[in-house]
C-alpha atoms as a PDB file:
ATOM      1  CA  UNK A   1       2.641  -0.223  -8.642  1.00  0.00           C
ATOM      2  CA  UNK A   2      -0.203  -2.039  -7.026  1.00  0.00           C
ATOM      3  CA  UNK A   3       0.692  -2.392  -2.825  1.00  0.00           C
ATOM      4  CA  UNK A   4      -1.416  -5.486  -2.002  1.00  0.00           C
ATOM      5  CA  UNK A   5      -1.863  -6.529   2.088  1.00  0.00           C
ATOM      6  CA  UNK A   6      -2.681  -9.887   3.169  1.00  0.00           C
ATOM      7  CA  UNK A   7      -3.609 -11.862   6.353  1.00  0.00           C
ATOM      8  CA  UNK A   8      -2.602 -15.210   6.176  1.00  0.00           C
ATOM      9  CA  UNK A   9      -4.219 -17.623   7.916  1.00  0.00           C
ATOM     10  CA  UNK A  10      -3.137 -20.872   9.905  1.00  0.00           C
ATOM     11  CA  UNK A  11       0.856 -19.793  10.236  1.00  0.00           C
ATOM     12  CA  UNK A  12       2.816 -17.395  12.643  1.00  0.00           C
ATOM     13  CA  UNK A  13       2.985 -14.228  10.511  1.00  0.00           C
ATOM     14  CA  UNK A  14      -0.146 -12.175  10.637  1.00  0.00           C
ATOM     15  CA  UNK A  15       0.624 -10.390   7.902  1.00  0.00           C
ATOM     16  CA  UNK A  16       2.021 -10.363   4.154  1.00  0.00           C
ATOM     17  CA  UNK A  17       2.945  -7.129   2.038  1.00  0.00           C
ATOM     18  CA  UNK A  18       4.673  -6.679  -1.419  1.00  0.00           C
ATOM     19  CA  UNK A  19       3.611  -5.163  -4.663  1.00  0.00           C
ATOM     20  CA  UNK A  20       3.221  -5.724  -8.206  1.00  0.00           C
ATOM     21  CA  UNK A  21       4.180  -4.004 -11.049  1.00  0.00           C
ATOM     22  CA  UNK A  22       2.717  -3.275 -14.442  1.00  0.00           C
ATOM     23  CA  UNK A  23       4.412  -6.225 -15.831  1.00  0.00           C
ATOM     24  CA  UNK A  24       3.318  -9.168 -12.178  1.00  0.00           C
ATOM     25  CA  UNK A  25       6.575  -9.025 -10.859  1.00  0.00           C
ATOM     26  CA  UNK A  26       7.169  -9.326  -6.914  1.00  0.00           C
ATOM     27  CA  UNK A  27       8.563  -5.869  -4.874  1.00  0.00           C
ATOM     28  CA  UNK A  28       9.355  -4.991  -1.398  1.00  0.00           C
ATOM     29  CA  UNK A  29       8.003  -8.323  -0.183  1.00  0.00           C
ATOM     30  CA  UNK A  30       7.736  -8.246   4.084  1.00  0.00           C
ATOM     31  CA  UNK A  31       6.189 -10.753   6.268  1.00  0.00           C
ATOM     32  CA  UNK A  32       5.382  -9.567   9.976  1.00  0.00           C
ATOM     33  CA  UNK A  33       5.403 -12.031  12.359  1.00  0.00           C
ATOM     34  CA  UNK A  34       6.878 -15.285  11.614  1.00  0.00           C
ATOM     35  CA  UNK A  35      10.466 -17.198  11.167  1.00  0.00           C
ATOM     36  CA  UNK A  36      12.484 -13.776  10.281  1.00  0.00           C
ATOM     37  CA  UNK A  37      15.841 -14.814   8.899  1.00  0.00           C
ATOM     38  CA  UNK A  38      13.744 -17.603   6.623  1.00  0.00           C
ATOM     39  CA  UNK A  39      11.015 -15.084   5.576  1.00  0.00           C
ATOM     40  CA  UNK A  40      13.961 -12.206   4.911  1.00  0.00           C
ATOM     41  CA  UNK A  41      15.148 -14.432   2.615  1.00  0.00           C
ATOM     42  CA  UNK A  42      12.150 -14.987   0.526  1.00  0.00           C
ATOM     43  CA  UNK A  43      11.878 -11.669   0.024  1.00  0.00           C
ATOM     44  CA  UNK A  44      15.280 -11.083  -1.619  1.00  0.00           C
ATOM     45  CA  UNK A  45      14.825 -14.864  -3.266  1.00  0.00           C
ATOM     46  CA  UNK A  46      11.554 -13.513  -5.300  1.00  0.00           C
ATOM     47  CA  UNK A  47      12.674  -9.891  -5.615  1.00  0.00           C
ATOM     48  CA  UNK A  48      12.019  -8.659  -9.040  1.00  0.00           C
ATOM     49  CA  UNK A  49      10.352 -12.456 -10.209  1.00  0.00           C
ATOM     50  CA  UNK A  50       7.358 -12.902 -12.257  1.00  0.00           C
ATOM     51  CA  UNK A  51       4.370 -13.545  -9.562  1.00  0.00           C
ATOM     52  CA  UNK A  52       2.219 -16.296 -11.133  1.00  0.00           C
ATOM     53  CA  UNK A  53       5.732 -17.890 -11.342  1.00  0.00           C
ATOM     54  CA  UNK A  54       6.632 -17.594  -7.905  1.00  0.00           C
ATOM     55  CA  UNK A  55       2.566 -18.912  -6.402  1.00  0.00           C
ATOM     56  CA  UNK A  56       3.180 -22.239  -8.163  1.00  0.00           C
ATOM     57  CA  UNK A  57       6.665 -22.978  -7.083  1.00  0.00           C
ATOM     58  CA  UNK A  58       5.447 -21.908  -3.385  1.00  0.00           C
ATOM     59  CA  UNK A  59       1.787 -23.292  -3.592  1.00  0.00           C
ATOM     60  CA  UNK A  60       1.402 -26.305  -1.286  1.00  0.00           C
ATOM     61  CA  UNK A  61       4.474 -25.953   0.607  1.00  0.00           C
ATOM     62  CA  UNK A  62       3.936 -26.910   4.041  1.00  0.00           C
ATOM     63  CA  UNK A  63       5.478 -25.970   7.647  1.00  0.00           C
ATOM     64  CA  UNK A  64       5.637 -28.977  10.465  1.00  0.00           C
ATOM     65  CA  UNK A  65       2.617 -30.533  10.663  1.00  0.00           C
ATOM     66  CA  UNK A  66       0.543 -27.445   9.594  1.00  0.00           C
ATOM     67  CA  UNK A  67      -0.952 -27.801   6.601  1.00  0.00           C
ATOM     68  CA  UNK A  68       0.256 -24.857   4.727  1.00  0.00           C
ATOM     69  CA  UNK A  69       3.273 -22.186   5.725  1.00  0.00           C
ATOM     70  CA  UNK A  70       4.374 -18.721   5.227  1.00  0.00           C
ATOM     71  CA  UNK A  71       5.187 -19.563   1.786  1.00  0.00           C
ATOM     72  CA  UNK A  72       2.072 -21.070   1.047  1.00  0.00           C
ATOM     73  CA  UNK A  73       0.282 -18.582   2.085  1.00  0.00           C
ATOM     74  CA  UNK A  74       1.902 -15.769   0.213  1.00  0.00           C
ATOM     75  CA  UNK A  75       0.868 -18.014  -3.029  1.00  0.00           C
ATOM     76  CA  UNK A  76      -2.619 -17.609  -1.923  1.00  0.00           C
ATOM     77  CA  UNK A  77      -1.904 -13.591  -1.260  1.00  0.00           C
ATOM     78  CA  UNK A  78      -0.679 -13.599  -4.782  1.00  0.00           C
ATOM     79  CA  UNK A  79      -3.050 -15.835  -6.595  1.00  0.00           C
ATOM     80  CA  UNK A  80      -5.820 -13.443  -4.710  1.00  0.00           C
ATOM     81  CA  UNK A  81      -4.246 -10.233  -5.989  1.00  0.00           C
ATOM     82  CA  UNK A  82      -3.307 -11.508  -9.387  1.00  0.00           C
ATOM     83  CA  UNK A  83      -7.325 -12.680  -9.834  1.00  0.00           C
ATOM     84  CA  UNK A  84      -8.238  -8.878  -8.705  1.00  0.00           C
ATOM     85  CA  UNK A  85      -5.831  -7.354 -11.190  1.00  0.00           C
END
C-alpha cells in the first residue's frame, strides 16, 4: 500500500491522507481540518473505490464561492499520486 499526504490549497482542511493499493483503490481516507461530519462521510463514500474513478466524479466540485473544495482538492491529491505511481 502506497500512504500518500497532501496539502490542499484554497479550502479549510490543511491536510489530506489515504492510500492506494496495488490495484488504485481509495483506503483510510482522513481530512484534517475542514467540515468533519461532510468530510467523514467521503471517506466511507469512496472506501474501497477505484481512484481515477473517484478524481473525475469529484474534480471541479466547488465550495461557496471558492473556487474549488475539499473534494476538489482530494481529486488533485489523487490525480498527483496516481501520475507518481
Amino acid at each position: 500500500m502506497e500512504h500518500v499526504t497532501y496539502s490542499p490549497k484554497g479550502v479549510c482542511s490543511v491536510q489530506i491522507d489515504f492510500d492506494l493499493d496495488a490495484d488504485k483503490k481509495l483506503h483510510d481516507l482522513k481530512f484534517t481540518g475542514g467540515c468533519n461530519g461532510n468530510l467523514k462521510a467521503i471517506g466511507r463514500l469512496v472506501e474501497g473505490k477505484d481512484a481515477s474513478e473517484i478524481a473525475d466524479i469529484l474534480r471541479g466540485n466547488l465550495c461557496g464561492m471558492r473556487p474549488t473544495s475539499c473534494a476538489d482538492q482530494l481529486s488533485k491529491a489523487i490525480d498527483e499520486a496516481l501520475a507518481g505511481a
